[in-house]
PDB file of N, CA and C in Angstrom:
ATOM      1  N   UNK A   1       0.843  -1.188   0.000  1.00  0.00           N
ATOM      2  CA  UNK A   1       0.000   0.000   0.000  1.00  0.00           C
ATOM      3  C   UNK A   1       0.882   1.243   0.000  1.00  0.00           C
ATOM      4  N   UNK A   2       0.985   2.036  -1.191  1.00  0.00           N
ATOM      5  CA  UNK A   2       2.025   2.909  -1.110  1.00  0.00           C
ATOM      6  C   UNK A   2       1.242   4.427  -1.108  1.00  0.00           C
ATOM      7  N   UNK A   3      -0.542   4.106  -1.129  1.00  0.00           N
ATOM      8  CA  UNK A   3      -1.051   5.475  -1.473  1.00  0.00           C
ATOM      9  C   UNK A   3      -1.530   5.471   0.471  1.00  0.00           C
ATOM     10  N   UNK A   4      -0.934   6.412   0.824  1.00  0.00           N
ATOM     11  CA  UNK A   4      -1.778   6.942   2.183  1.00  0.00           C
ATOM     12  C   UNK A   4      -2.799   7.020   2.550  1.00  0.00           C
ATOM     13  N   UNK A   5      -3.802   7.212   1.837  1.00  0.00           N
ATOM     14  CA  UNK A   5      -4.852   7.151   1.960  1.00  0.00           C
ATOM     15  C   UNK A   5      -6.129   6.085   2.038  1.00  0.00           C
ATOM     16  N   UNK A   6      -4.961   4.816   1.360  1.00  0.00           N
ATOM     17  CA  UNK A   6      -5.531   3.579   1.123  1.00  0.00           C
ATOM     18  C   UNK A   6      -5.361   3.056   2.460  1.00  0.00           C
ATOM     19  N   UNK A   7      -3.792   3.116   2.993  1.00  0.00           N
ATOM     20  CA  UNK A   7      -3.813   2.771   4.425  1.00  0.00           C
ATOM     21  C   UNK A   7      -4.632   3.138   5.679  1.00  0.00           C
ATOM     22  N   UNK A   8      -4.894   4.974   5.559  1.00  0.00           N
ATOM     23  CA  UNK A   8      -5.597   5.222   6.902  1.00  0.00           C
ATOM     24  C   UNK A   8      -6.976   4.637   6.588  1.00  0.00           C
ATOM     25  N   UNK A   9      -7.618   4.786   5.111  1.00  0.00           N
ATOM     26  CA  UNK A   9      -8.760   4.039   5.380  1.00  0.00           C
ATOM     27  C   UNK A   9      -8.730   2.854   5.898  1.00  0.00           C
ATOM     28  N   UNK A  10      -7.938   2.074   5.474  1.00  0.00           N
ATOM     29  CA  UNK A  10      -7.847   0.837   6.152  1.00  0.00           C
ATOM     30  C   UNK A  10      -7.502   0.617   7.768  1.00  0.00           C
ATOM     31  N   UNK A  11      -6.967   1.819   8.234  1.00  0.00           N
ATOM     32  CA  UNK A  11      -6.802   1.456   9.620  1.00  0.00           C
ATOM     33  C   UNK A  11      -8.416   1.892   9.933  1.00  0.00           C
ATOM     34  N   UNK A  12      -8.932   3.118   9.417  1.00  0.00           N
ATOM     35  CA  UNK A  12      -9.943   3.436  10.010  1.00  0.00           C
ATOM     36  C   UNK A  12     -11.601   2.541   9.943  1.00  0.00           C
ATOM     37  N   UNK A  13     -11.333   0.836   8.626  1.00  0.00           N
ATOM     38  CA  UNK A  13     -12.185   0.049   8.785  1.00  0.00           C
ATOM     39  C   UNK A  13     -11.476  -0.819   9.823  1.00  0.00           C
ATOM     40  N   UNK A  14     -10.176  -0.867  10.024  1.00  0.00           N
ATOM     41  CA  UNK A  14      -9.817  -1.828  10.959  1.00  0.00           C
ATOM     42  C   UNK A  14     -10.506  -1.565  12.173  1.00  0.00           C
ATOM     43  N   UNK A  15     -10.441  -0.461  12.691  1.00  0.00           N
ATOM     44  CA  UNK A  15     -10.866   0.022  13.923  1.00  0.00           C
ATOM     45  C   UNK A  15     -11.997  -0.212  13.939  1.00  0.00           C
ATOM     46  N   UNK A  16     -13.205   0.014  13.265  1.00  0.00           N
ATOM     47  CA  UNK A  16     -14.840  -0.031  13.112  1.00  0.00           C
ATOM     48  C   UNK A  16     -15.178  -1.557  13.322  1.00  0.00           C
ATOM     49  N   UNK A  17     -14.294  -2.296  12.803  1.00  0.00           N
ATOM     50  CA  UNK A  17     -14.151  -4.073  12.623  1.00  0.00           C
ATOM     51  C   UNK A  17     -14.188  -4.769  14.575  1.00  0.00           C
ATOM     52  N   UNK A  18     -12.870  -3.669  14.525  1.00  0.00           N
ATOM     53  CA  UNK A  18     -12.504  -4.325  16.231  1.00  0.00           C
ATOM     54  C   UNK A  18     -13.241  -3.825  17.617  1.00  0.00           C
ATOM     55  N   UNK A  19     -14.090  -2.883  17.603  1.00  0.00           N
ATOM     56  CA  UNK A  19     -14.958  -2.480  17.666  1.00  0.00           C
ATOM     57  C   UNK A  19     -16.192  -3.164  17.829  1.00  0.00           C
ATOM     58  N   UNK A  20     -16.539  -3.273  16.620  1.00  0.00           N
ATOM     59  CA  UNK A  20     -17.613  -4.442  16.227  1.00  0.00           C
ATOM     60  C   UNK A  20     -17.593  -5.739  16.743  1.00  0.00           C
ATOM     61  N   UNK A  21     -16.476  -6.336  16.852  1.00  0.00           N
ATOM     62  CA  UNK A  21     -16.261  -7.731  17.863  1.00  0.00           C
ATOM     63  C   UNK A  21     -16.054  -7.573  18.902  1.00  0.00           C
ATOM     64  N   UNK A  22     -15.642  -6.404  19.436  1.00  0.00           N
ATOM     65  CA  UNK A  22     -15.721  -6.044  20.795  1.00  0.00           C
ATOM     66  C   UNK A  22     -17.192  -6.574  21.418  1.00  0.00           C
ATOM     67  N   UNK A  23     -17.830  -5.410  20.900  1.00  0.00           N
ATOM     68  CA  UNK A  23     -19.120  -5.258  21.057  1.00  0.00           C
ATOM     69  C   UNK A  23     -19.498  -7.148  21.170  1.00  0.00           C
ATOM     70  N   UNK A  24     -19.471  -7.803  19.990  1.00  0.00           N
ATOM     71  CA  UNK A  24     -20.141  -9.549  19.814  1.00  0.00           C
ATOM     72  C   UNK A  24     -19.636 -10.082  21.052  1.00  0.00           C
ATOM     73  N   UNK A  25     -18.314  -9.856  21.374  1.00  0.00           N
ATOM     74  CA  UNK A  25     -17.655 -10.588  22.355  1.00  0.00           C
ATOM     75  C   UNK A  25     -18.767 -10.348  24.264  1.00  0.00           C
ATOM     76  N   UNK A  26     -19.045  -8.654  24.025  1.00  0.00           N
ATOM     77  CA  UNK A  26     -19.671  -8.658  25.097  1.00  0.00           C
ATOM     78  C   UNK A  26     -20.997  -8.788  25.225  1.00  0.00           C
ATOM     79  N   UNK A  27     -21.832  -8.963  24.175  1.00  0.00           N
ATOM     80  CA  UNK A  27     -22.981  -9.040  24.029  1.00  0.00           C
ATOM     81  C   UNK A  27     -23.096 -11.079  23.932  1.00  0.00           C
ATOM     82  N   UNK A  28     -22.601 -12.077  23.403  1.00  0.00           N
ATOM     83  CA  UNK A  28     -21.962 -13.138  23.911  1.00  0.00           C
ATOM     84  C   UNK A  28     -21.619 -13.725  25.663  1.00  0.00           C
ATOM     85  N   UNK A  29     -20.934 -12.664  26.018  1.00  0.00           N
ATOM     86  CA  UNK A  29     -20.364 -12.688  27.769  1.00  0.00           C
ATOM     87  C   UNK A  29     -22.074 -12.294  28.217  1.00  0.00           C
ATOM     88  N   UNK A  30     -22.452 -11.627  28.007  1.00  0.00           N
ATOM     89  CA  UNK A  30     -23.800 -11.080  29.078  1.00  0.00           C
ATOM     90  C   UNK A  30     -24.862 -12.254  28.692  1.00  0.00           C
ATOM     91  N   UNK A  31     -24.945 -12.888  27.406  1.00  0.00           N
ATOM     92  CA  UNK A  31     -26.129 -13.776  27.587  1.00  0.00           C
ATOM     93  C   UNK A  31     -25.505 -15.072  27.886  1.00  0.00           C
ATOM     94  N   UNK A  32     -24.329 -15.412  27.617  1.00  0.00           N
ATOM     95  CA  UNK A  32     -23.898 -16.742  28.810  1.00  0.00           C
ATOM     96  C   UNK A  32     -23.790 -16.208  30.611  1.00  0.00           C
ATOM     97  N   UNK A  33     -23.662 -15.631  30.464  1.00  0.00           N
ATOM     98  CA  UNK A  33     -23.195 -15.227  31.993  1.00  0.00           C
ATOM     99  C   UNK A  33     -24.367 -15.688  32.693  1.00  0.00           C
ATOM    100  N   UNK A  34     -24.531 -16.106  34.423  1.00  0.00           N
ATOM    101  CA  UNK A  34     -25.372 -16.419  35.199  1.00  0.00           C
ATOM    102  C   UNK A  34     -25.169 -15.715  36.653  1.00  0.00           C
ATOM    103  N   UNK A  35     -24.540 -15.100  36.783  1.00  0.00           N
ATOM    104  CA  UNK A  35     -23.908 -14.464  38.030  1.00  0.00           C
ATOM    105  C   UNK A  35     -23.961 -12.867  37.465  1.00  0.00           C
ATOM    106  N   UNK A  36     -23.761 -11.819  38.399  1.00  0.00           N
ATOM    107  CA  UNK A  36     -24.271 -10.575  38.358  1.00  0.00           C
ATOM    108  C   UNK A  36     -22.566  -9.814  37.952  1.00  0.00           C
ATOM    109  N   UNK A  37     -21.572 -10.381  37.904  1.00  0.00           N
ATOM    110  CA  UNK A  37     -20.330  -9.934  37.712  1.00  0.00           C
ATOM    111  C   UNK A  37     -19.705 -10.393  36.376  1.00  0.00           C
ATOM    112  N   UNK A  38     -19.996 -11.103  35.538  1.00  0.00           N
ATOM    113  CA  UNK A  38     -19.795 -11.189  34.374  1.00  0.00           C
ATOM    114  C   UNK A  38     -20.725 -10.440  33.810  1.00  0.00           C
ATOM    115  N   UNK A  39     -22.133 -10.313  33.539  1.00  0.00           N
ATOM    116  CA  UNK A  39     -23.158  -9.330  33.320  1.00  0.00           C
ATOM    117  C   UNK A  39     -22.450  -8.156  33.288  1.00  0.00           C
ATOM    118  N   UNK A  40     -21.951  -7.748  34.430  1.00  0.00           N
ATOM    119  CA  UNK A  40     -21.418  -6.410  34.482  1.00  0.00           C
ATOM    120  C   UNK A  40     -20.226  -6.260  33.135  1.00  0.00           C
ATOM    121  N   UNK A  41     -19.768  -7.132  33.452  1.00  0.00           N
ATOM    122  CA  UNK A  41     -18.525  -6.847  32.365  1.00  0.00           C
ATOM    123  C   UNK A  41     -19.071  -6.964  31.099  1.00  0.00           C
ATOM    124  N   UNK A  42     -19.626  -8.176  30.960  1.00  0.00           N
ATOM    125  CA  UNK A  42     -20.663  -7.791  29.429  1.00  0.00           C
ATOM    126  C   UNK A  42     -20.679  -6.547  28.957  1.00  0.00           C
ATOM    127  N   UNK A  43     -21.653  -5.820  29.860  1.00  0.00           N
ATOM    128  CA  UNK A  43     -22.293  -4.539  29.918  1.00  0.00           C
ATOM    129  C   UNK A  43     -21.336  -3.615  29.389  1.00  0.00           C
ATOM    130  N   UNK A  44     -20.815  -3.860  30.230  1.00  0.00           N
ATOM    131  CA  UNK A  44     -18.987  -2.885  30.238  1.00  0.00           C
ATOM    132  C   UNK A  44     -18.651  -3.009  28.736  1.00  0.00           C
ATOM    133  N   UNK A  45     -17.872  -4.112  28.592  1.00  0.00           N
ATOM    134  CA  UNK A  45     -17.584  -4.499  27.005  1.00  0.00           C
ATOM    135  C   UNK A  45     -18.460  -3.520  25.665  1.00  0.00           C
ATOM    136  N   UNK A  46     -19.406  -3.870  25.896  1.00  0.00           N
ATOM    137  CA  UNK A  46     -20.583  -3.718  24.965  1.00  0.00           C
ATOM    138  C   UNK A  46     -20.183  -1.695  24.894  1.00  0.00           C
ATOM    139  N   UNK A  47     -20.554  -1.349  26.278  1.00  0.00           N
ATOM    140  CA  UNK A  47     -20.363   0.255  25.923  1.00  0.00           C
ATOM    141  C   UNK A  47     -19.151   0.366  25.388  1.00  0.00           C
ATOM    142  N   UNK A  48     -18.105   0.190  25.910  1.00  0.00           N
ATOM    143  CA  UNK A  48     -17.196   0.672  25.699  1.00  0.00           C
ATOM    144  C   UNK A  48     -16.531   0.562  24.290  1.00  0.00           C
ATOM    145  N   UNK A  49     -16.945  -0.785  23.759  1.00  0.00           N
ATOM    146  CA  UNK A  49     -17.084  -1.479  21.865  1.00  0.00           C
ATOM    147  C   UNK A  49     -17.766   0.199  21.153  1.00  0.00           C
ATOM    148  N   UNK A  50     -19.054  -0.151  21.943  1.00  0.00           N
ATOM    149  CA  UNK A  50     -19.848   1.226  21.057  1.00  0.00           C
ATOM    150  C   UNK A  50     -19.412   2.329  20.940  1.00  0.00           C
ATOM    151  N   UNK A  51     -18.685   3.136  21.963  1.00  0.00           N
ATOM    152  CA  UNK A  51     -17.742   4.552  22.345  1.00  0.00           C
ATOM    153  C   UNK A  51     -16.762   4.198  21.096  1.00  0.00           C
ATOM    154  N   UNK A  52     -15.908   2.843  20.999  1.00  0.00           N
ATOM    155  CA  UNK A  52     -14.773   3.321  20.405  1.00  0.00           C
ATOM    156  C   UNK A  52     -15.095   3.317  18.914  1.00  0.00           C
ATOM    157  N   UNK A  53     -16.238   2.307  18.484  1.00  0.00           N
ATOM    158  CA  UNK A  53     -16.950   2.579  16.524  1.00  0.00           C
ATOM    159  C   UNK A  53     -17.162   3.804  16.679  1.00  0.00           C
ATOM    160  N   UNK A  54     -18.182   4.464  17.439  1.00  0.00           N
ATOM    161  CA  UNK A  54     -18.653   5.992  17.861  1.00  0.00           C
ATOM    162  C   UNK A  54     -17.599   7.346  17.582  1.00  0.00           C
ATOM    163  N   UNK A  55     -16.397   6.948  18.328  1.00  0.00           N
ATOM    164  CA  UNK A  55     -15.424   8.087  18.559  1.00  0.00           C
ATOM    165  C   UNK A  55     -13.999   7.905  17.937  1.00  0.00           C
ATOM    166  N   UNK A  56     -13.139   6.486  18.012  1.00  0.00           N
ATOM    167  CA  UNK A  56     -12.263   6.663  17.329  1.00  0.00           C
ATOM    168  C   UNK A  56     -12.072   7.092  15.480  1.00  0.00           C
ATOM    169  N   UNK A  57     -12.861   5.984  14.780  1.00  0.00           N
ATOM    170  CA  UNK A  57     -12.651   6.561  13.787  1.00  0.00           C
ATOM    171  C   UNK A  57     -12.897   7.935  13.046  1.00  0.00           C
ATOM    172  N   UNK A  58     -13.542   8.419  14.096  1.00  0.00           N
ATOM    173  CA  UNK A  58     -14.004  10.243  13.780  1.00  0.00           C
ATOM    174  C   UNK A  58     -12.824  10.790  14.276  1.00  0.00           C
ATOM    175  N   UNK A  59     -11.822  10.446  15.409  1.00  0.00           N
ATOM    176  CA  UNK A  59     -11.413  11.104  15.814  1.00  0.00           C
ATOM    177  C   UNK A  59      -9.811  11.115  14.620  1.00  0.00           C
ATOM    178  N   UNK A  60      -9.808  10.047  13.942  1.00  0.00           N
ATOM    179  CA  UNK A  60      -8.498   9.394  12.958  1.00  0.00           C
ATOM    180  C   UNK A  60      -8.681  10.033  11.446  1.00  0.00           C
ATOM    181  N   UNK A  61     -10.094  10.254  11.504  1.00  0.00           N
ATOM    182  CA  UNK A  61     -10.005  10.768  10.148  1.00  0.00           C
ATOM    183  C   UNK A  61      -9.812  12.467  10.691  1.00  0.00           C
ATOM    184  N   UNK A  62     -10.360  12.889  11.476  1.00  0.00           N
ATOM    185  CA  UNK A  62     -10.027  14.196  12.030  1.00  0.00           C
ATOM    186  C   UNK A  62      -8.631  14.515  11.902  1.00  0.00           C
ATOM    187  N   UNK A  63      -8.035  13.664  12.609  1.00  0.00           N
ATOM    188  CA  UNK A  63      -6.292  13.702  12.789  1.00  0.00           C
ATOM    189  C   UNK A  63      -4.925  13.838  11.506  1.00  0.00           C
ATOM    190  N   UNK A  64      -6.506  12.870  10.409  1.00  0.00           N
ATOM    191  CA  UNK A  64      -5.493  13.063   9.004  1.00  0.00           C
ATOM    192  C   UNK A  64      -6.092  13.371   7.994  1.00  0.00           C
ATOM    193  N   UNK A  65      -6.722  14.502   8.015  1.00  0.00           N
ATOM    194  CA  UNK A  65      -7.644  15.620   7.172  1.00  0.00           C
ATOM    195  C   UNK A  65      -6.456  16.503   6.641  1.00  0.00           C
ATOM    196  N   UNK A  66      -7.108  16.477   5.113  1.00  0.00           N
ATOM    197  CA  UNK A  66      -6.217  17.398   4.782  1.00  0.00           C
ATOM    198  C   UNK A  66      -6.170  18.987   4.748  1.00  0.00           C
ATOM    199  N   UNK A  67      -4.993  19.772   4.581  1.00  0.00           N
ATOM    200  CA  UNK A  67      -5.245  20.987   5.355  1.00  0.00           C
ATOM    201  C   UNK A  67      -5.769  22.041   3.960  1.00  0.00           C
ATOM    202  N   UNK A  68      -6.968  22.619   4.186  1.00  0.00           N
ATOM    203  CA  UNK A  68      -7.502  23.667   3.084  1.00  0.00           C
ATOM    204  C   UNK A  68      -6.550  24.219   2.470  1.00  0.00           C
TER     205      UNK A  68
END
């Protein structure tokens, strides 16, 4: 990949990707779980998956915008 642009997009689907399994992984943990402390972490997982699809890749393409 020698065009720049091909790469940050690609980091910036990578990120949306890992994210996204974040999220499966904790939404997975909360409906096996049977006890009130894996639940939690589920829970946990799940937001915190959603914050980073939500905020990182806005914040990456922000970072490598080109300048007017």
């Amino acid at each position: 990949m020698s065009d720049p642009a091909r790469a940050r997009w690609a980091a910036i689907v990578a990120t949306r990707l890992a994210g996204t399994a974040g999220a499966l992984l904790g939404v997975v943990l909360l409906g096996r779980a049977q006890t009130f402390g894996p639940k939690l972490l589920g829970v946990a997982i799940v937001v915190s998956a959603l914050w980073m699809i939500a905020t990182v890749p806005r914040a990456l393409a922000r970072r490598w915008r080109s300048p007017k």
